[in-house]
Every structure is written in C-alpha cells, then in structure tokens.
Protein backbone atom coordinates (compact mmCIF):
# COMPACT_ATOMS: atom_id res chain seq x y z
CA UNK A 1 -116.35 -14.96 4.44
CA UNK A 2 -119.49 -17.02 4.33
CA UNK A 3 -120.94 -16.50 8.22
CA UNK A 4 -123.28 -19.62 7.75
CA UNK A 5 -122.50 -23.08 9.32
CA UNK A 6 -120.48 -25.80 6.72
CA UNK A 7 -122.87 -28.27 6.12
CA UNK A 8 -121.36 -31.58 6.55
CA UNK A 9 -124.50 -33.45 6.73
CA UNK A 10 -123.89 -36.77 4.41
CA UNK A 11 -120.46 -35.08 2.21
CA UNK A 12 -118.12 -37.39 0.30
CA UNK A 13 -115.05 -37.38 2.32
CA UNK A 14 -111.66 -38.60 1.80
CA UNK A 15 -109.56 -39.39 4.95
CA UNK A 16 -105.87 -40.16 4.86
CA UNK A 17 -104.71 -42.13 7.48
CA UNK A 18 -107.71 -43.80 8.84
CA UNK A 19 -107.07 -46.45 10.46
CA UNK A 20 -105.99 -45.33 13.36
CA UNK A 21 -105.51 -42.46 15.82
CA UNK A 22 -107.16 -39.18 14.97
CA UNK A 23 -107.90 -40.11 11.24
CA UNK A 24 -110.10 -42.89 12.52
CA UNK A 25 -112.16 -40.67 14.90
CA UNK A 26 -112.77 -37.81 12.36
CA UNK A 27 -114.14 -40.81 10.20
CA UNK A 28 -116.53 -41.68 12.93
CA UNK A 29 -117.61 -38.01 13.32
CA UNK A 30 -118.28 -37.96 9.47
CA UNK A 31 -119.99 -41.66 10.12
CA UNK A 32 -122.41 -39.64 12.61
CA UNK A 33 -123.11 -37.19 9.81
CA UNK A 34 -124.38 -40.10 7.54
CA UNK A 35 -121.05 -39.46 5.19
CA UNK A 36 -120.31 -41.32 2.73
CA UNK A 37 -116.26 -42.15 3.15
CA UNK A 38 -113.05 -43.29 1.52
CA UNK A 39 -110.81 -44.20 3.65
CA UNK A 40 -107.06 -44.60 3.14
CA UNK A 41 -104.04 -46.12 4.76
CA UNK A 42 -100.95 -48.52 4.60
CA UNK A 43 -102.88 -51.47 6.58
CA UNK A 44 -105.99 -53.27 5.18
CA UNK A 45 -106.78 -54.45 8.71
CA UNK A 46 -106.90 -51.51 10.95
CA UNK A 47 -108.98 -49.89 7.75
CA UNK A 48 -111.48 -53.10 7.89
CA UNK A 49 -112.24 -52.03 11.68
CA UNK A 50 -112.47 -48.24 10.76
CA UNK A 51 -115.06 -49.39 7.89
CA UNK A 52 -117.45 -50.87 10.34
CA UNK A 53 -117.13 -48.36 13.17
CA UNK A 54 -118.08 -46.00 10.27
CA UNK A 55 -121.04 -48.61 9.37
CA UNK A 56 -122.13 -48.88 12.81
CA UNK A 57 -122.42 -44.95 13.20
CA UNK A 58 -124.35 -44.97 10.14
CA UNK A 59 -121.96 -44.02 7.63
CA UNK A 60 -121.01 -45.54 4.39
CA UNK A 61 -117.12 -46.95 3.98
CA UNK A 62 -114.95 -47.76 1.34
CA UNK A 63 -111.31 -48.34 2.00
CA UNK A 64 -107.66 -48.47 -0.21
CA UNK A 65 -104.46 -49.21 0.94
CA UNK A 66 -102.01 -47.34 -0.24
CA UNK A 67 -98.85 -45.76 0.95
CA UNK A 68 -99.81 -41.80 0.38
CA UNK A 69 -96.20 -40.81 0.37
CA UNK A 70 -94.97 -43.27 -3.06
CA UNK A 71 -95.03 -41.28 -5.83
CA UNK A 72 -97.93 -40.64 -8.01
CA UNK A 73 -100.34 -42.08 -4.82
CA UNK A 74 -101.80 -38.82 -4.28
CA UNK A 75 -103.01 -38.61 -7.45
CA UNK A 76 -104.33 -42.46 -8.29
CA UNK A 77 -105.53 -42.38 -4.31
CA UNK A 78 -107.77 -38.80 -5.49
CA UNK A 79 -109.11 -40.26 -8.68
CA UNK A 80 -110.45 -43.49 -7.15
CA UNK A 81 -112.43 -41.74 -4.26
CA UNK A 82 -113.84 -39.50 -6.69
CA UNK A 83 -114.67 -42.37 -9.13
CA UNK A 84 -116.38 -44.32 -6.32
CA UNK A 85 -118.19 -41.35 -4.45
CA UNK A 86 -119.63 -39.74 -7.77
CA UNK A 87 -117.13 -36.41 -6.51
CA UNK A 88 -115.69 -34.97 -3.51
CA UNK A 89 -116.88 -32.24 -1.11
CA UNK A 90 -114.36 -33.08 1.82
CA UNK A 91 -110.21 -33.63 1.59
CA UNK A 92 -109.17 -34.49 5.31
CA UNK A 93 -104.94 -35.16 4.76
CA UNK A 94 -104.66 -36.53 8.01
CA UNK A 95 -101.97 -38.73 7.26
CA UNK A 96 -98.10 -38.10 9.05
CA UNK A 97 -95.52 -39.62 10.24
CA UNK A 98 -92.91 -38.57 13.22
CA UNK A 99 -89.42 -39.28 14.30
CA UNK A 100 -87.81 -37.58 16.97
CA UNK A 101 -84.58 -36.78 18.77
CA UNK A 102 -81.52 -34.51 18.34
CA UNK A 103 -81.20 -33.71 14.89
CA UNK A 104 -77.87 -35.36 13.93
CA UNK A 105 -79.32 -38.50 15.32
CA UNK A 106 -81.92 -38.58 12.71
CA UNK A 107 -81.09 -40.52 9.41
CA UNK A 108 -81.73 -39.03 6.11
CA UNK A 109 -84.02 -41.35 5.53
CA UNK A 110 -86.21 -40.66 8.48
CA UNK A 111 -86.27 -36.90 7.64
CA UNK A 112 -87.06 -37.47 3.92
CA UNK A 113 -90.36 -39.23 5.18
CA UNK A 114 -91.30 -37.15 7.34
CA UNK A 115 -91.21 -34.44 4.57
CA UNK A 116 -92.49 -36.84 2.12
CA UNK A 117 -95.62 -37.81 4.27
CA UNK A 118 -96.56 -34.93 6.01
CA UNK A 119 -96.12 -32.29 3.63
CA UNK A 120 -95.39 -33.41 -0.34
CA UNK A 121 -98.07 -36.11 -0.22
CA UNK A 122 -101.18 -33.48 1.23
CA UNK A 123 -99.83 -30.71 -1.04
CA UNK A 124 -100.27 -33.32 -4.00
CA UNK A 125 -103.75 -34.92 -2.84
CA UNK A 126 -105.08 -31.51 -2.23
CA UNK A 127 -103.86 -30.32 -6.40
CA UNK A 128 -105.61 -33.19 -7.56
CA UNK A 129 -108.56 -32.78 -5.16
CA UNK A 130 -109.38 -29.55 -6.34
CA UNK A 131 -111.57 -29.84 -9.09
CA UNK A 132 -113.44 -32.25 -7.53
CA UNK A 133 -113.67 -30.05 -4.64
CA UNK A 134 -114.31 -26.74 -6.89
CA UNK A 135 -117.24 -28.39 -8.29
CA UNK A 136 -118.79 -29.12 -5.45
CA UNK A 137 -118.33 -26.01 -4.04
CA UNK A 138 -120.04 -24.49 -7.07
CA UNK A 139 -122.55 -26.38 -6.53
CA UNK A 140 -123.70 -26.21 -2.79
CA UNK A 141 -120.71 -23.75 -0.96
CA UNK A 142 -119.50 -26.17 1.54
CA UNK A 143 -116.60 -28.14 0.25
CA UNK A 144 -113.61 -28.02 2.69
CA UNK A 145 -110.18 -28.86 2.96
CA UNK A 146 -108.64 -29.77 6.39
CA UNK A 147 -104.95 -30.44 7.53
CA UNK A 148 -103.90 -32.25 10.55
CA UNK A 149 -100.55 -30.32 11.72
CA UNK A 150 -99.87 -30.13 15.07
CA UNK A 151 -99.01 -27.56 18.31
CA UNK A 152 -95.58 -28.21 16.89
CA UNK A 153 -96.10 -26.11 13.97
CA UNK A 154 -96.75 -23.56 16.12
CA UNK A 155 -93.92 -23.77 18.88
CA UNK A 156 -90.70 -25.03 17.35
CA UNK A 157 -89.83 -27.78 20.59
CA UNK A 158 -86.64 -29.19 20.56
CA UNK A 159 -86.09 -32.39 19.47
CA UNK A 160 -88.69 -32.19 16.95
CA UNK A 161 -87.40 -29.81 13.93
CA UNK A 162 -87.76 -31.78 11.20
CA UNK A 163 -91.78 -32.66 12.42
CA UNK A 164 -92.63 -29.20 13.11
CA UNK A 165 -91.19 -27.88 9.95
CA UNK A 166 -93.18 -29.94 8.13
CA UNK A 167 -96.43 -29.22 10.50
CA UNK A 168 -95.27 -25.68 9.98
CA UNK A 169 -94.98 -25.93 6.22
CA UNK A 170 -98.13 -27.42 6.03
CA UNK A 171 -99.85 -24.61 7.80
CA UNK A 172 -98.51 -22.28 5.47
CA UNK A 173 -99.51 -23.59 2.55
CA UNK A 174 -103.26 -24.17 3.86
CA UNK A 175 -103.26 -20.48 5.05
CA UNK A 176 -102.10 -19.69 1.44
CA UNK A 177 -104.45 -21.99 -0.26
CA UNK A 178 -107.19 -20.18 2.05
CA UNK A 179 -106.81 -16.79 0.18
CA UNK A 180 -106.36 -18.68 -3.46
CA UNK A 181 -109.91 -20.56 -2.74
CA UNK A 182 -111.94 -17.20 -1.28
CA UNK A 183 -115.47 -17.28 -3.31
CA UNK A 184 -114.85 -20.95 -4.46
CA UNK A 185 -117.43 -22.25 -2.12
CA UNK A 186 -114.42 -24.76 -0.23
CA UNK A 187 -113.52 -23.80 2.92
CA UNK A 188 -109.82 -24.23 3.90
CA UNK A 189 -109.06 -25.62 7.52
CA UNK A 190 -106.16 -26.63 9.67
CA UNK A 191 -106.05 -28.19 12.70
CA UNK A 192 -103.31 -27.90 15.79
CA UNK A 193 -103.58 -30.73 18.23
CA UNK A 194 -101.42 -31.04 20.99
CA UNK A 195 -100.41 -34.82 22.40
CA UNK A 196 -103.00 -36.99 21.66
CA UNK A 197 -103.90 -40.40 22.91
CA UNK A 198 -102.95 -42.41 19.93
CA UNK A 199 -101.05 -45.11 18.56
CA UNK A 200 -98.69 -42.69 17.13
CA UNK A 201 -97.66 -41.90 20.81
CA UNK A 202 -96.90 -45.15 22.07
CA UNK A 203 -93.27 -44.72 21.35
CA UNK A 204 -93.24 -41.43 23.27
CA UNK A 205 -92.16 -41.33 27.15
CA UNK A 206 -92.84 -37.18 27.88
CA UNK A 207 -96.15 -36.62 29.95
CA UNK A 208 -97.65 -33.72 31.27
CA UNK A 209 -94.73 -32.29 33.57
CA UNK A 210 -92.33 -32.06 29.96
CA UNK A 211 -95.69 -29.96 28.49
CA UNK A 212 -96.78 -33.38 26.87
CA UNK A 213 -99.97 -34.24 28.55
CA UNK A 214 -102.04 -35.93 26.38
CA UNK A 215 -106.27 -35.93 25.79
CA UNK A 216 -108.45 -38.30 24.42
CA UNK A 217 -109.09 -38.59 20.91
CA UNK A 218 -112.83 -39.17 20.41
CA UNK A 219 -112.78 -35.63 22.69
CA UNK A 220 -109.75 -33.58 19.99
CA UNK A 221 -111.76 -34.60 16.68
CA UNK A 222 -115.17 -33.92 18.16
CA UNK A 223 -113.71 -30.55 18.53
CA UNK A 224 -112.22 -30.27 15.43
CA UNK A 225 -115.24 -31.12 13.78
CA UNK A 226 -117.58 -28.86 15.68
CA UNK A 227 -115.07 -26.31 14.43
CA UNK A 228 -114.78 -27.00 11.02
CA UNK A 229 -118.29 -26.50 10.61
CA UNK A 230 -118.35 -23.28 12.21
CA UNK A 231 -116.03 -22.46 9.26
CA UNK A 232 -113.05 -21.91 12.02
CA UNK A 233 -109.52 -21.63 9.74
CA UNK A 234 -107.55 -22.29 12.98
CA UNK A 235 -108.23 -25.13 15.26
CA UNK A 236 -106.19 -24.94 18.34
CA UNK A 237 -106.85 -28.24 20.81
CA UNK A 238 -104.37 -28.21 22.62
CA UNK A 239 -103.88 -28.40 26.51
CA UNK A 240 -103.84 -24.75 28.35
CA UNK A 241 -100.67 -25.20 29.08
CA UNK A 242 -99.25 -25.25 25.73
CA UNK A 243 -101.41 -22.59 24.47
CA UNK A 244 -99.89 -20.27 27.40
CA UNK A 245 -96.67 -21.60 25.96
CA UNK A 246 -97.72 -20.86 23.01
CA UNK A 247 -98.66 -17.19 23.88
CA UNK A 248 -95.03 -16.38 25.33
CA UNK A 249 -93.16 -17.57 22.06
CA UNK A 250 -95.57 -14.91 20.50
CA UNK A 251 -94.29 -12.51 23.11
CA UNK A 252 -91.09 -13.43 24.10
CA UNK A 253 -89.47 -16.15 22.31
CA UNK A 254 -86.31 -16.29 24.50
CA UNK A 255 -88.49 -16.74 27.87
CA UNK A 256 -89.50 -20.07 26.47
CA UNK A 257 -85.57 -21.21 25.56
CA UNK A 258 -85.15 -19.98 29.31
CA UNK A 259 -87.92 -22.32 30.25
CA UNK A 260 -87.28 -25.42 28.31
CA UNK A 261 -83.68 -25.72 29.04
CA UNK A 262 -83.71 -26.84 32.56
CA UNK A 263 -86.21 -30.06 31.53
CA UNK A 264 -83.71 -30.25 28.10
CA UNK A 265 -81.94 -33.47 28.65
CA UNK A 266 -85.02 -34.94 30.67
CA UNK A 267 -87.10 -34.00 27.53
CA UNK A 268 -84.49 -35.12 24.74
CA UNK A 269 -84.70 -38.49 26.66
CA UNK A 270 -88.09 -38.87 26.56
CA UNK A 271 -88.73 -37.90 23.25
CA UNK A 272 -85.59 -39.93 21.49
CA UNK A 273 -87.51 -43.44 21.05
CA UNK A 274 -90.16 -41.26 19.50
CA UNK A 275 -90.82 -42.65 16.00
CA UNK A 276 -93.98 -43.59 13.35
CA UNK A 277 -92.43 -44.20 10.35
C-alpha cells in the first residue's frame, strides 16, 4: 500500500446526500481543500445552502437533484458530474436512509428502501464511477472511494436489522472492492460513525444511557477526512463506549445480548419512531 498522504488538495468530488447531515460537512471539508464539487440530493433547497457554504469555504459547487435510489440514477447522476467536472478523482456515497423498530413492524416498503438507498444505489454509482476514477488514478494515485456505513454495521443492535445489514453489506463490498482496486491508484475507504448530530436523528429518542450518545458533525467528518487522507480503510468515530461494545461482540458476542436485554424494551421504545425515508 502506498504509505504517502492522499492528496485531496482541489479533487473533483461527488457527494451523495449533501444537503444535509454528514454529507453536507464532508462537502465543506472538501470546500476547505479548494474542491471542486457535485453535489447531490432529493431537495434543491437544502443543496442551494450546501452550494454556498461550499462557496464561502472556497470551494466550487454544482448541485442535481435526484433521488439516487430510482433506477438508472446512479448512472445518469455519475455521467453528469463527470461531464461537468472534466472527470472524477473522489466518489463519497454518503447517501442512506433508516427506519427502525421490531422487525415485523417494518413494512416491505420501508425495508426495500433502505436496501435500495443504502446499498444498490452506492454499489451502482461506484460501477459507473470507476473509470472515471481509474483514470484519475492513473494519472496522479489519489482517487478514492468512501462509504458512509455506520457503528451498526459493525454491532448488529436490535431494532435496527434491516439498517445494519445494509451498513454491513456495504462494508463488505468496499473491503472487497479494496483488494479488486490494489495498484489502481484509488484508494477505497469506509467510514463507521456512531450517533451523529443530524437531521437524520431527529426522529430518534435513545441518548447516551441506551449507548446512543451523539457528537457533533463538523467534529465526525473532520475526522473522517483527516483519515481518509492518511489512506485509513477503516474509520471508526464512534463514542468509547460503543467501541468497548464493539470490542466484546468481537470477544464474546453473548455478553453483549446479556447486556442489552435489560435496557430492551426501553431501547425498542426509543428507537421505534426512528425513520428517514
């Protein structure tokens, strides 16, 4: 592996989701770094303020709306930011969705977009990134490709199966795509943040005594970012407390069913009004 710092000094990026919440932050970061961005999400407004935070950090902003999860979006979303940027050295699929509660509470048409939004439409953006993202990596050896899954891909916590299979699945198939892209000059990056102060929480009632406690997000995607270009592959924010939680379902899965259950129904209603989509 390439020891050297990722240069993200002034990349063409592509960031799902921006408009909000994490996807807006990692914008600004890229802002600071003089990037030139396309942003991307359902709402033309919240993407109008993203465009001139990015402005105002001293980054360049163009924005789509699109919903990432229709079919063939992935694709037409891809070709556009490559047609505007001239290329692409940096695919951020930030993008997700989340609905929780027991499962057979769920509809079918929650869990199909979940699966649909946070794992088929970042699998698709990232084929049809690729060249674009080979070619730049050809050319100067820091392309990159980063996922936003969460500390629920790496602790299955109940009430929230069909999320963290999807943050799970994700994972996977960056950790795959890792090993396919070795030599290619793009690095291959996901992220793990825990609760997060942002929009998508607002619906969510579980604080830091149901292993929920939440941190700011200017302070989780400065880390990611200072991360990414230290060519990290796993990006862990979360609190210590769910990294120690973390650590015994490596160990011991069974000690953390012990654990949870006496906080289960306190947790499952919490949780239960928890929805995105």
């Amino acid at each position: 592996m390439n020891a050297t710092r990722l240069d993200l000094d002034g990349r063409r990026s592509l960031v799902t989701g921006a408009g909000s919440g994490i996807g807006r932050a990692l914008s600004l970061e890229l802002a600071s770094r003089r990037g030139e961005l396309f942003l991307v999400g359902r709402r033309e407004g919240p993407l109008a303020e993203t465009a001139a935070l990015v402005a105002e950090r001293g980054g360049t902003a163009h924005v789509i709306t699109a919903d990432i999860a229709a079919e063939g979006e992935p694709e037409r979303v891809v070709a556009e930011a490559a047609a505007r940027l001239g290329g692409l050295d940096i695919l951020i699929n930030n993008a997700g969705n989340v609905r929780a509660g027991a499962l057979e509470e769920i509809a079918p048409s929650d869990i199909l977009a979940m699966i649909r939004l946070n794992l088929t439409a970042p699998i698709l953006a990232t084929r049809a990134a690729l060249p674009h993202l080979r070619e730049a990596g050809a050319q100067h050896g820091n392309a990159a490709i980063l996922a936003i899954a969460s500390g629920s891909a790496l602790v299955g916590m109940p009430f929230y199966s069909v999320y963290g299979a999807t943050k799970a699945g994700i994972a996977k198939f960056d950790e795959a795509l890792r090993r396919e892209l070795i030599g290619s000059g793009v690095h291959v990056a996901t992220s793990y943040p825990g609760a997060t102060d942002t929009p998508m929480m607002t619906s969510q009632q579980a604080g830091a005594d149901l292993g929920f406690g939440r941190r700011p997000v200017e302070e989780v995607a400065a880390e990611i970012m200072a991360a990414l270009e230290n060519r990290q592959s796993d990006i862990n924010t979360q609190l210590p407390e769910r990294r120690g939680l973390q650590e015994l379902n490596e160990r011991d899965p069974l000690a953390v069913d012990a654990a949870l259950t006496p906080k289960l129904e306190e947790l499952r209603a919490a949780v239960s009004g928890h929805r995105s989509i």
